[in-house]
PDB file of N, CA and C in Angstrom:
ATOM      1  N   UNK A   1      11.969  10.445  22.215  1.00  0.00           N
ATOM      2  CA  UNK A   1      10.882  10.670  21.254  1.00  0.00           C
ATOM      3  C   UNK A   1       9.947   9.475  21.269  1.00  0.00           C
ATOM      4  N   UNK A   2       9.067   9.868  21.727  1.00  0.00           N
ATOM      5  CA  UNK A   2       7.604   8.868  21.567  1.00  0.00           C
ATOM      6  C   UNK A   2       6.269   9.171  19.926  1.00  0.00           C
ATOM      7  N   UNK A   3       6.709   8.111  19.438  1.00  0.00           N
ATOM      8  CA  UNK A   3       5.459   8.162  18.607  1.00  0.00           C
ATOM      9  C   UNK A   3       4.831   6.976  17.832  1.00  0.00           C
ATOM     10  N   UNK A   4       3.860   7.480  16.723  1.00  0.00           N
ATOM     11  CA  UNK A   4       3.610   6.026  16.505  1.00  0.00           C
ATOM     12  C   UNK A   4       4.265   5.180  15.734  1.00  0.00           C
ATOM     13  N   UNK A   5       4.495   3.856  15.902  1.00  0.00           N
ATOM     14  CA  UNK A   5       5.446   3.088  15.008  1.00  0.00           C
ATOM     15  C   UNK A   5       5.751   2.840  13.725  1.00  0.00           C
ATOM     16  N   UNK A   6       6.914   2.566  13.343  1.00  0.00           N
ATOM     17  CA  UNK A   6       7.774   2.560  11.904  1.00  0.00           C
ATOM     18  C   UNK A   6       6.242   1.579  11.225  1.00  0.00           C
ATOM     19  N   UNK A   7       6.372   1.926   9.896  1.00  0.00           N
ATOM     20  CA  UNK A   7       5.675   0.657   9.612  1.00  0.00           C
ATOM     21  C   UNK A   7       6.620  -0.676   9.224  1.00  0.00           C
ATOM     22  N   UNK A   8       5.730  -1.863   8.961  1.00  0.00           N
ATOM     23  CA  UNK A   8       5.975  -3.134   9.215  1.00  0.00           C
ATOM     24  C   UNK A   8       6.947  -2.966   7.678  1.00  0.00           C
ATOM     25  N   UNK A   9       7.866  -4.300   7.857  1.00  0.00           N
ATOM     26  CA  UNK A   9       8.752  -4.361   6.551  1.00  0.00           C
ATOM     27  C   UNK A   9       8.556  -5.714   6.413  1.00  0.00           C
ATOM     28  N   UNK A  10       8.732  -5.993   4.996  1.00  0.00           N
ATOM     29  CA  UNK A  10       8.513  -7.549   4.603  1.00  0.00           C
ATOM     30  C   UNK A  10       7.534  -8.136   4.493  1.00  0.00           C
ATOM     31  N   UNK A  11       6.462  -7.450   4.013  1.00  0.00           N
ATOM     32  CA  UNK A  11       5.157  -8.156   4.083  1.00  0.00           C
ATOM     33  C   UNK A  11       4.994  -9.066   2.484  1.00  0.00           C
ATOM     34  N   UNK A  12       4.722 -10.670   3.367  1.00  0.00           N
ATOM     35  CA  UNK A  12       4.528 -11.449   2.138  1.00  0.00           C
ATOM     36  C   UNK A  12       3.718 -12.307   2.081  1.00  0.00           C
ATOM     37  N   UNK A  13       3.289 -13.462   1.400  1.00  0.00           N
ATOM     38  CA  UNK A  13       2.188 -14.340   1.189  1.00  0.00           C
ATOM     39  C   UNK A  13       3.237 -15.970   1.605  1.00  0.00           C
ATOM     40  N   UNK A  14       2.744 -16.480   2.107  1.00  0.00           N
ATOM     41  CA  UNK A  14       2.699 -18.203   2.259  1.00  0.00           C
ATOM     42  C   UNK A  14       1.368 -18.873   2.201  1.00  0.00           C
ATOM     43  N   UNK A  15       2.266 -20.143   1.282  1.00  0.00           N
ATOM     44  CA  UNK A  15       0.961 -20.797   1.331  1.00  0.00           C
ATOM     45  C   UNK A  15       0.480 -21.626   1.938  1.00  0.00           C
ATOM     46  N   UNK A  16      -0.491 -22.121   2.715  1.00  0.00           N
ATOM     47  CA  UNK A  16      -0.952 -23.353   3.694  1.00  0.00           C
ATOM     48  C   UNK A  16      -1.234 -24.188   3.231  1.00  0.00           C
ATOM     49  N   UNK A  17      -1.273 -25.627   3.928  1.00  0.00           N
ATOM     50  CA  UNK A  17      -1.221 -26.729   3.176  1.00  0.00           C
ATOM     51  C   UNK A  17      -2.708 -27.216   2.783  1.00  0.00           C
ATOM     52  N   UNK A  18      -3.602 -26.146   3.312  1.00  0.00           N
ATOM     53  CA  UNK A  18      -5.054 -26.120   3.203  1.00  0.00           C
ATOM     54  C   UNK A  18      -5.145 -25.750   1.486  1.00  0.00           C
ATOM     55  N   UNK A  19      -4.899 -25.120   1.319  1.00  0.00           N
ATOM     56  CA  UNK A  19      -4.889 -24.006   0.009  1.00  0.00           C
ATOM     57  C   UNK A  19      -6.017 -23.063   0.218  1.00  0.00           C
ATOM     58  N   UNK A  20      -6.588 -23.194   1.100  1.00  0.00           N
ATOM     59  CA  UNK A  20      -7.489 -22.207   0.844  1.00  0.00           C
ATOM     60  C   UNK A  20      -7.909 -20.895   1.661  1.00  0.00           C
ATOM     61  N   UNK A  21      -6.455 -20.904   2.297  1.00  0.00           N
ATOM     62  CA  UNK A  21      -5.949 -19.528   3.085  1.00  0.00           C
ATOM     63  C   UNK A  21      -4.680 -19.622   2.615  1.00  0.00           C
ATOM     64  N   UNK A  22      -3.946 -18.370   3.375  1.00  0.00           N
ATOM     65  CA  UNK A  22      -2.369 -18.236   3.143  1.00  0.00           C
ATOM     66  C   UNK A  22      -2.294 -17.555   4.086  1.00  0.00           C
ATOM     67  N   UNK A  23      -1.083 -17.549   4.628  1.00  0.00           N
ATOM     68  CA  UNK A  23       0.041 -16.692   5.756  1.00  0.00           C
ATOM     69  C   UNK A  23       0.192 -15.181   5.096  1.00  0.00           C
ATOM     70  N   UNK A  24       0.025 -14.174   5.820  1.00  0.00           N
ATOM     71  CA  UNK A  24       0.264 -12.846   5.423  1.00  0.00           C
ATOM     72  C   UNK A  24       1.980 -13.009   6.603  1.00  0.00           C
ATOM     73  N   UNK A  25       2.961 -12.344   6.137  1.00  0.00           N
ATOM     74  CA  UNK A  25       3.815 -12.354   7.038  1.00  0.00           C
ATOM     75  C   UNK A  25       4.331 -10.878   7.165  1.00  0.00           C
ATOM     76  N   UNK A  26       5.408 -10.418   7.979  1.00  0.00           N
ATOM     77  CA  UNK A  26       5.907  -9.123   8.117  1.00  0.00           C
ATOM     78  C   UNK A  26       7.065  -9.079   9.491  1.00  0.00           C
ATOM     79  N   UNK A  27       7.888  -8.145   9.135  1.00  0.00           N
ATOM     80  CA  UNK A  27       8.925  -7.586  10.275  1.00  0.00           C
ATOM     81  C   UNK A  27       8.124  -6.590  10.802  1.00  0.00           C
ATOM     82  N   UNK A  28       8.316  -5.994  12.004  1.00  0.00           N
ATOM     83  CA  UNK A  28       7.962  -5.054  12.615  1.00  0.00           C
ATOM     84  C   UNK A  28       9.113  -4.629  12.413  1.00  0.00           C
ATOM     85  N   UNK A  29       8.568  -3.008  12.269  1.00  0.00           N
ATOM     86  CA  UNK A  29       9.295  -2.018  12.493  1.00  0.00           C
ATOM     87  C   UNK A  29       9.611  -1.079  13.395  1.00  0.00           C
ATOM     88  N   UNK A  30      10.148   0.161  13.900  1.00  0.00           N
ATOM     89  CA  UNK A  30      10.817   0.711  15.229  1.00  0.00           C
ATOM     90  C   UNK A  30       9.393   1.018  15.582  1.00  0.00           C
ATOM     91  N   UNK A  31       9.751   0.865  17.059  1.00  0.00           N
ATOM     92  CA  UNK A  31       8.438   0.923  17.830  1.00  0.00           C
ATOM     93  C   UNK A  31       7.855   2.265  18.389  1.00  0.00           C
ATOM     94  N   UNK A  32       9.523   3.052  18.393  1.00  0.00           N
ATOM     95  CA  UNK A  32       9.453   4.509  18.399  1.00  0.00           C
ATOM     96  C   UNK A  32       8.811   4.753  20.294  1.00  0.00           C
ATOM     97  N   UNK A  33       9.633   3.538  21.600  1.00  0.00           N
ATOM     98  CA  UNK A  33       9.372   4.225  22.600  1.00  0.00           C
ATOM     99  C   UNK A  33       8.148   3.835  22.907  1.00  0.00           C
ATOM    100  N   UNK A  34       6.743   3.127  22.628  1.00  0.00           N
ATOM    101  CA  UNK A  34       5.600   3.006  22.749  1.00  0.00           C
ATOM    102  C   UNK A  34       5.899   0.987  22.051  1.00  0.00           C
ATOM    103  N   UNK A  35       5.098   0.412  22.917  1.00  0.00           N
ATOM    104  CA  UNK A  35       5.097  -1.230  22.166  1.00  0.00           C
ATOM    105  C   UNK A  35       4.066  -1.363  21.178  1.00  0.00           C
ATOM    106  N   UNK A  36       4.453  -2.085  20.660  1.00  0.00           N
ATOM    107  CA  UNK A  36       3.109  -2.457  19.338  1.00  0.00           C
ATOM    108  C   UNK A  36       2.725  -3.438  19.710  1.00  0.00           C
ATOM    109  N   UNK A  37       0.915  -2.929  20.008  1.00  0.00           N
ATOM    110  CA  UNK A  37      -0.126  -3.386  20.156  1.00  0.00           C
ATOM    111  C   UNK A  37      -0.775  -4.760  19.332  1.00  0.00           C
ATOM    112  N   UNK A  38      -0.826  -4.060  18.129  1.00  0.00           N
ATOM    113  CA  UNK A  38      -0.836  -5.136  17.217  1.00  0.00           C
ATOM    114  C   UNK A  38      -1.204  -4.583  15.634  1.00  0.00           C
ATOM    115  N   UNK A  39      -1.043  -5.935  14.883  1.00  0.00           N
ATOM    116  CA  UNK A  39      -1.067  -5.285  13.338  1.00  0.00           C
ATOM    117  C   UNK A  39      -1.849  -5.277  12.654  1.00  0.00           C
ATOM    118  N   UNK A  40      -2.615  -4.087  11.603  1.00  0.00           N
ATOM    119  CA  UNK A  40      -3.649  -4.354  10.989  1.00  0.00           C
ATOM    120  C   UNK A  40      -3.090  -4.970   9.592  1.00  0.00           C
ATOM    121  N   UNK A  41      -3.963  -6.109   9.068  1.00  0.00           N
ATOM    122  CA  UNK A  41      -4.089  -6.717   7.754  1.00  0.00           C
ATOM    123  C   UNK A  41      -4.922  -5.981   7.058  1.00  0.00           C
ATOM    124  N   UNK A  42      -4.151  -5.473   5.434  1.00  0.00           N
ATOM    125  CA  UNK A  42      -5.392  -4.701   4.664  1.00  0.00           C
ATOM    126  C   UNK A  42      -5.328  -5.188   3.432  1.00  0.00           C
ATOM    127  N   UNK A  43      -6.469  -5.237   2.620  1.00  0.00           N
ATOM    128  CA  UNK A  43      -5.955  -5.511   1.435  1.00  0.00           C
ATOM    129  C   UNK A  43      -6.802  -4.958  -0.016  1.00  0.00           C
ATOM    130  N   UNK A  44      -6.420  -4.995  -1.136  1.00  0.00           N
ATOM    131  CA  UNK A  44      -7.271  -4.746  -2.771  1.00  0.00           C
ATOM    132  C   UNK A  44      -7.222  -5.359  -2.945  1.00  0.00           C
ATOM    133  N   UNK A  45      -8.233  -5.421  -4.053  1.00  0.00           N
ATOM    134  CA  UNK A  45      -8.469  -6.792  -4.931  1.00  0.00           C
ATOM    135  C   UNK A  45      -8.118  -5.620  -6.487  1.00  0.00           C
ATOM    136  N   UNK A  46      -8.589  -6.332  -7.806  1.00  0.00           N
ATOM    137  CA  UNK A  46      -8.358  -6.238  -8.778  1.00  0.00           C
ATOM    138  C   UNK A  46      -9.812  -5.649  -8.813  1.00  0.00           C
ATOM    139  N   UNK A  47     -10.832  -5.543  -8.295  1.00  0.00           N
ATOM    140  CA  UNK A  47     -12.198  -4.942  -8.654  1.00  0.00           C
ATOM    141  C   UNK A  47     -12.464  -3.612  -7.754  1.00  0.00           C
ATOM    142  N   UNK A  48     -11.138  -3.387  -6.352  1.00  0.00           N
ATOM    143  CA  UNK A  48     -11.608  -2.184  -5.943  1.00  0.00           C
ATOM    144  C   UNK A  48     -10.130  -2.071  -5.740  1.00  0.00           C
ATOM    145  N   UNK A  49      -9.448  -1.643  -6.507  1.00  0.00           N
ATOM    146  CA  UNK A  49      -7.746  -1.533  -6.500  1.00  0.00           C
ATOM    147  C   UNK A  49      -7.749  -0.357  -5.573  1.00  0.00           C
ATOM    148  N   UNK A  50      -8.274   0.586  -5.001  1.00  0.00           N
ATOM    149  CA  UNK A  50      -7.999   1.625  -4.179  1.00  0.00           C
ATOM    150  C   UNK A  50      -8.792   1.606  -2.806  1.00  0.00           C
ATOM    151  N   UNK A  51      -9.294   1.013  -2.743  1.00  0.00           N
ATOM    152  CA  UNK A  51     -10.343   0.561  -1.509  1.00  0.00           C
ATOM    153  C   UNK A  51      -9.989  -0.269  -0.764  1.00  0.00           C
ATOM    154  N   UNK A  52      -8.769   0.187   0.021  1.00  0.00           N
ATOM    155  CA  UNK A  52      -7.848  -0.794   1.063  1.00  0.00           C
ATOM    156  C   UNK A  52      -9.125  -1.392   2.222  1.00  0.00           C
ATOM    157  N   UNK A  53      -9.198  -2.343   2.768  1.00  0.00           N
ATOM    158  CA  UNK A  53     -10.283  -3.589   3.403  1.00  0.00           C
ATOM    159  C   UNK A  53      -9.449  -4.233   4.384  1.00  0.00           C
ATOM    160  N   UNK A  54      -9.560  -3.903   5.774  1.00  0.00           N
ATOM    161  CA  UNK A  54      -9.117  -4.626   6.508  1.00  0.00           C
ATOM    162  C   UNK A  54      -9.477  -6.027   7.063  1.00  0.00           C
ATOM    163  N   UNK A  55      -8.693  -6.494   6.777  1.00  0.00           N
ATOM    164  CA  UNK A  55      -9.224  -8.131   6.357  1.00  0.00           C
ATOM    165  C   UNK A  55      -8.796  -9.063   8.198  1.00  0.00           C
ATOM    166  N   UNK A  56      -7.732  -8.217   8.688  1.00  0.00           N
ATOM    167  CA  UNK A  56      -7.390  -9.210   9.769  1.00  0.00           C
ATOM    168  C   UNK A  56      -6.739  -8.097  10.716  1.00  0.00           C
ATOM    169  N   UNK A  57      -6.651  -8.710  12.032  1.00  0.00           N
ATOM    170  CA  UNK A  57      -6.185  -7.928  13.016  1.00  0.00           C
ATOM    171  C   UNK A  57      -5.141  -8.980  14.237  1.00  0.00           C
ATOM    172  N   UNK A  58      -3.941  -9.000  13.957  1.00  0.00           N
ATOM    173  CA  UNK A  58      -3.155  -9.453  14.522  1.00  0.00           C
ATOM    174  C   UNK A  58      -2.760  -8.954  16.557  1.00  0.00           C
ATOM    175  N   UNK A  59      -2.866  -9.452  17.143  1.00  0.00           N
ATOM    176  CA  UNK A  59      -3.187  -8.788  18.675  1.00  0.00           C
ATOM    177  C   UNK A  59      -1.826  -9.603  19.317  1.00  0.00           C
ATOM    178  N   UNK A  60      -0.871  -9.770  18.302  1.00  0.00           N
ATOM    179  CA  UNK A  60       0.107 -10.531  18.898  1.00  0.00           C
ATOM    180  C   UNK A  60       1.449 -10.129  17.483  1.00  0.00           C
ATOM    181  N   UNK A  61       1.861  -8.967  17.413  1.00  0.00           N
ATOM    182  CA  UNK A  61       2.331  -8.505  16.336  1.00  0.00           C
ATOM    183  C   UNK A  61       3.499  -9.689  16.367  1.00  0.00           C
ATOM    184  N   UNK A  62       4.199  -9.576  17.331  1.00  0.00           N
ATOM    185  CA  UNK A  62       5.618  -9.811  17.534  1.00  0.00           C
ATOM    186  C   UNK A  62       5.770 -11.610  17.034  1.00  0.00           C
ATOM    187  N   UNK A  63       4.417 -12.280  16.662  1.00  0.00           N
ATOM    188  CA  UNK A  63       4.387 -13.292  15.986  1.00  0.00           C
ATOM    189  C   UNK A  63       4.589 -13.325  14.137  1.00  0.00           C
ATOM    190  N   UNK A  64       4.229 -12.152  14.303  1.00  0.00           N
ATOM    191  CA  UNK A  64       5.136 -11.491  12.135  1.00  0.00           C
ATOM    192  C   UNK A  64       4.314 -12.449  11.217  1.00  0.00           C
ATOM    193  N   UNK A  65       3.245 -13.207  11.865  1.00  0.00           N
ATOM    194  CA  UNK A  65       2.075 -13.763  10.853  1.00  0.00           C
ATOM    195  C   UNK A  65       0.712 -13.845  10.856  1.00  0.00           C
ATOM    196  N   UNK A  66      -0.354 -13.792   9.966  1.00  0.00           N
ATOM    197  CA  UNK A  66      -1.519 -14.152  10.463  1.00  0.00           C
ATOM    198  C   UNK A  66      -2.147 -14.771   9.665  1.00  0.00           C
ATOM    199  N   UNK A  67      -2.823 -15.894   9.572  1.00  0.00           N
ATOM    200  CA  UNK A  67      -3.907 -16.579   8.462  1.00  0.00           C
ATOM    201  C   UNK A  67      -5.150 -15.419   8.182  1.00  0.00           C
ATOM    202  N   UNK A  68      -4.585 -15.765   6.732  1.00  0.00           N
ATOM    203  CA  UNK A  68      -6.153 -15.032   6.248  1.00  0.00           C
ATOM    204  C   UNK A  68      -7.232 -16.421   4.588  1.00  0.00           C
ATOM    205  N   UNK A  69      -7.925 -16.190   5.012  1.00  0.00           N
ATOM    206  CA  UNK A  69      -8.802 -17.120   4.114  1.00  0.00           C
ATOM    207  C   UNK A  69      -8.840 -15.988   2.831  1.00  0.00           C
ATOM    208  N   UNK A  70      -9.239 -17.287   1.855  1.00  0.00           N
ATOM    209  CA  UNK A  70      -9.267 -16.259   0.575  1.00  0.00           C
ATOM    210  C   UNK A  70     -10.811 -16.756  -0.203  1.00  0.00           C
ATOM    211  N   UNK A  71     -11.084 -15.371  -0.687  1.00  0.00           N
ATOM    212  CA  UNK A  71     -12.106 -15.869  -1.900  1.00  0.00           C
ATOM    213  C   UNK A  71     -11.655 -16.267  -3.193  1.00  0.00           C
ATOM    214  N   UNK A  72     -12.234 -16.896  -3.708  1.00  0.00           N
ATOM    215  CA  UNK A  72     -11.939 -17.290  -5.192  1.00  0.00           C
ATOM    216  C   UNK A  72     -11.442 -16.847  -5.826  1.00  0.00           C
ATOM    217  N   UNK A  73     -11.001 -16.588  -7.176  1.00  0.00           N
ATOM    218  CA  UNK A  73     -10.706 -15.732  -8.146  1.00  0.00           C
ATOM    219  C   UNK A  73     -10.120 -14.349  -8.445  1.00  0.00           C
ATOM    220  N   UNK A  74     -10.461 -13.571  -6.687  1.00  0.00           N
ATOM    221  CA  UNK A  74      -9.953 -12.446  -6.193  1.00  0.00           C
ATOM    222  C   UNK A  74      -8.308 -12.397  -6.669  1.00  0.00           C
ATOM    223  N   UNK A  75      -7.873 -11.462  -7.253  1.00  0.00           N
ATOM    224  CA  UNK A  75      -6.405 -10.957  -6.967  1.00  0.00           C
ATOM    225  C   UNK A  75      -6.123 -10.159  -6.113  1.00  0.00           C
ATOM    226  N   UNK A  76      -5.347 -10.340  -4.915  1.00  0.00           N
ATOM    227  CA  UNK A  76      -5.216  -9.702  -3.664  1.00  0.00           C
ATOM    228  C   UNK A  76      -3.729  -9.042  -3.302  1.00  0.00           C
ATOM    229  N   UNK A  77      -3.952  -8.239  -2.981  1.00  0.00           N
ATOM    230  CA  UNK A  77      -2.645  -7.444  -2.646  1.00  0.00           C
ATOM    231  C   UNK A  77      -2.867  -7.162  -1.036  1.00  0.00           C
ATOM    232  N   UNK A  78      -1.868  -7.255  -0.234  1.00  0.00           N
ATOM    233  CA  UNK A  78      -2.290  -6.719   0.957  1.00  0.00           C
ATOM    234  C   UNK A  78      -1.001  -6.224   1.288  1.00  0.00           C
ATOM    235  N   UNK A  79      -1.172  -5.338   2.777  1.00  0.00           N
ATOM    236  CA  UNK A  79      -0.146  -4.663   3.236  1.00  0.00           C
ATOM    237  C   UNK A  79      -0.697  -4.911   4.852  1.00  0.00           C
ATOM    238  N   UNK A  80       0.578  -4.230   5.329  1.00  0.00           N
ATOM    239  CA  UNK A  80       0.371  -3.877   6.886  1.00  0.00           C
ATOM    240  C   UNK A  80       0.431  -2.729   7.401  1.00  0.00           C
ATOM    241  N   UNK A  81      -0.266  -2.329   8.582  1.00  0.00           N
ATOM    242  CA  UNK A  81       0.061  -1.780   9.606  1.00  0.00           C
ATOM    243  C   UNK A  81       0.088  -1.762  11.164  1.00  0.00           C
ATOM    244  N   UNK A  82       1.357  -0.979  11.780  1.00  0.00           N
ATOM    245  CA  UNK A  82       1.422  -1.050  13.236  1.00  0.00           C
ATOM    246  C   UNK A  82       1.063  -0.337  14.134  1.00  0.00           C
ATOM    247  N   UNK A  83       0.313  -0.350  14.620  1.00  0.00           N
ATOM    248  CA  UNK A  83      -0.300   0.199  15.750  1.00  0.00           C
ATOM    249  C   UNK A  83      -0.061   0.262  17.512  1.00  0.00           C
ATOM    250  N   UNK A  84       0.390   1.525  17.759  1.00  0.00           N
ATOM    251  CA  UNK A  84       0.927   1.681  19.410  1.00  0.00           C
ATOM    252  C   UNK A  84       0.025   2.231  19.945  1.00  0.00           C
ATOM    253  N   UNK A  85      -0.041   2.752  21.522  1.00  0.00           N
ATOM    254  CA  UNK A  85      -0.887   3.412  21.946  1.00  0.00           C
ATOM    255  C   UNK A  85      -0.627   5.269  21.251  1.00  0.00           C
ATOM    256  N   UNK A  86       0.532   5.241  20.647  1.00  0.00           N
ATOM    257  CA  UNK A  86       0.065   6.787  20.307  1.00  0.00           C
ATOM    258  C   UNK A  86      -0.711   6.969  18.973  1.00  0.00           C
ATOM    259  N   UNK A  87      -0.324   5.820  18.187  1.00  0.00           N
ATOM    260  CA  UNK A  87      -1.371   5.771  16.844  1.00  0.00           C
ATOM    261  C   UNK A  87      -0.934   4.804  15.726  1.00  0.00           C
ATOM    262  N   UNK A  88      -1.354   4.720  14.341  1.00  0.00           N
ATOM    263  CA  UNK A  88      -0.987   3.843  13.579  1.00  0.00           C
ATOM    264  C   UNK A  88       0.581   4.512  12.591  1.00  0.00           C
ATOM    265  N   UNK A  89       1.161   3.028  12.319  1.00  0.00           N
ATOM    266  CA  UNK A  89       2.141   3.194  11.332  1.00  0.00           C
ATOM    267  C   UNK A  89       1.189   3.589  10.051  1.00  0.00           C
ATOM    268  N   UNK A  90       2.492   4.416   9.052  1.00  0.00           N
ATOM    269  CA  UNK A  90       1.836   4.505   7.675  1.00  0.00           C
ATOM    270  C   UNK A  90       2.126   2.828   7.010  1.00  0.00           C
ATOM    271  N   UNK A  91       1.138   2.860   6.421  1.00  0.00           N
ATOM    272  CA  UNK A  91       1.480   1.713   6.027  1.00  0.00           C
ATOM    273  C   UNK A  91       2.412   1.165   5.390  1.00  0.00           C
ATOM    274  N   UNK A  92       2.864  -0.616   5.297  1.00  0.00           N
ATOM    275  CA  UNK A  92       3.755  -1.362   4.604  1.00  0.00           C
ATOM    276  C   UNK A  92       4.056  -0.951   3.273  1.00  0.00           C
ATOM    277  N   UNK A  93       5.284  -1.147   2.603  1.00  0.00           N
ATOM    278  CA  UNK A  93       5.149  -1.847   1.146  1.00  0.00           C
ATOM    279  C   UNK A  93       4.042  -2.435   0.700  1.00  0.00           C
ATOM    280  N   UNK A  94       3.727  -2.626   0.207  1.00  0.00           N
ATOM    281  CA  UNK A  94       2.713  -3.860  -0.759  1.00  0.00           C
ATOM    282  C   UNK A  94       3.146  -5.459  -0.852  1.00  0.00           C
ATOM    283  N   UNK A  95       2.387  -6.070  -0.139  1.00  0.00           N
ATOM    284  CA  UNK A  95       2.920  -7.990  -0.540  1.00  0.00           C
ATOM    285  C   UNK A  95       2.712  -7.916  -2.424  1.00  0.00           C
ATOM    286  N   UNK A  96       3.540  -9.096  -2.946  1.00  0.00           N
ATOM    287  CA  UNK A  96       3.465  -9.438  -3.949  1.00  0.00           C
ATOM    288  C   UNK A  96       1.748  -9.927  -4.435  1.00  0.00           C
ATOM    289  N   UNK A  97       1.538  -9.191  -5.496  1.00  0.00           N
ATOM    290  CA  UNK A  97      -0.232 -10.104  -5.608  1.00  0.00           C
ATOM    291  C   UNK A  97      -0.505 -11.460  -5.549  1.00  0.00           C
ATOM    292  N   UNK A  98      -1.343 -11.942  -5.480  1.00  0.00           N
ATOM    293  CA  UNK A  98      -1.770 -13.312  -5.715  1.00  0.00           C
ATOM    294  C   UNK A  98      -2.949 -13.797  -5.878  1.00  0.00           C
ATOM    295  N   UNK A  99      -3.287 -14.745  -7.045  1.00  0.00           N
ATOM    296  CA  UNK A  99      -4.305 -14.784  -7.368  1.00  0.00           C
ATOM    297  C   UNK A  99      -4.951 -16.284  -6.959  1.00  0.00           C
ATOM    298  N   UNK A 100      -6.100 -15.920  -5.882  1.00  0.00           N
ATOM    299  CA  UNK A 100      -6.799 -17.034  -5.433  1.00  0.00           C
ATOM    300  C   UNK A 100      -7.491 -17.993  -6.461  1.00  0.00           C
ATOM    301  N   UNK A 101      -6.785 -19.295  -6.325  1.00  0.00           N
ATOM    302  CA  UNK A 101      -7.571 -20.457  -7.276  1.00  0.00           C
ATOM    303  C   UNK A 101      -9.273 -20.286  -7.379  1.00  0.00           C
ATOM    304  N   UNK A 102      -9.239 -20.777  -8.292  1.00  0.00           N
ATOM    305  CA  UNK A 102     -10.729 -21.252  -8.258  1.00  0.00           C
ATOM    306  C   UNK A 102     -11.541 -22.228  -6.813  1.00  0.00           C
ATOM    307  N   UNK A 103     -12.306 -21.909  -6.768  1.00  0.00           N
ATOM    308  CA  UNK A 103     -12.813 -22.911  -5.972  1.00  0.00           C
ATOM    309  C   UNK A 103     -12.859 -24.480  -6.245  1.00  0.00           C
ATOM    310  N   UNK A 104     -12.295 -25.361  -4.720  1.00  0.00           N
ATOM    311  CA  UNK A 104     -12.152 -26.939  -5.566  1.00  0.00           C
ATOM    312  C   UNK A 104     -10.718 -27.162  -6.121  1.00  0.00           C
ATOM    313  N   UNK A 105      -9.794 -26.146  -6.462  1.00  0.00           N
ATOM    314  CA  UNK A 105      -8.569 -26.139  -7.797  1.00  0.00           C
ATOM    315  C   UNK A 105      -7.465 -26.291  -6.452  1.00  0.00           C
ATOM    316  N   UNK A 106      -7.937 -27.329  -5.786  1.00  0.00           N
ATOM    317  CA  UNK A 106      -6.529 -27.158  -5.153  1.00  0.00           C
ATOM    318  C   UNK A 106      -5.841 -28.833  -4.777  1.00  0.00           C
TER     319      UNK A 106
END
C-alpha cells in the first residue's frame, strides 16, 4: 500500500537563545511506502483562530525541526504536515500555544 503519509507526531515549541524565534519540532510519521519530501509549518494566531498560514517549509523533514521567527504579541499555535510524492498528511496535533513577547522583552 502506497499513500500519502501518517501525519507528523509531537509537534512542539523551543526556545532560541535569540528570543526572537523558536524551534517548531515534530516526529514523522509512517511514510506509507513513498519518502517524505518534506514538512509543511502552519499556524493561528488568536486574531484568525481558523485561518491556518503556512509559515515554513521544511525540505529536510527527517531533521524534526525548523526555525520560525515570531511577531510580537501574536499567540501562535502551529501544527504540521507531511508531504510525499502521492500527497499531504492530514495534519498534526496542535503545538502547545505561545505567546510572543513584546518587542525588546527579551
Amino acid at each position: 500500500f502506497s499513500g500519502p503519509p501518517g501525519p507528523p507526531t509531537d509537534v512542539n515549541i523551543h526556545f532560541t537563545t535569540q528570543g526572537e524565534s523558536i524551534n517548531v519540532t515534530w516526529v514523522l510519521g509512517k511514510r506509507n511506502n513513498s519518502p517524505i519530501r518534506k514538512v509543511l509549518i502552519q499556524y493561528i494566531t488568536q486574531f484568525s483562530p481558523k485561518s491556518w498560514q503556512t509559515i515554513a517549509e521544511q525540505a529536510r523533514p527527517e531533521q524534526g525541526w525548523t526555525q520560525i521567527a515570531l511577531s510580537p504579541w501574536l499567540r501562535y499555535t502551529f501544527r504540521a504536515i507531511a508531504v510525499n510524492d502521492i500527497g499531504n498528511s492530514t495534519p498534526s496535533a496542535h503545538s502547545p500555544s505561545f505567546q510572543a513577547p513584546a518587542s525588546g522583552e527579551y
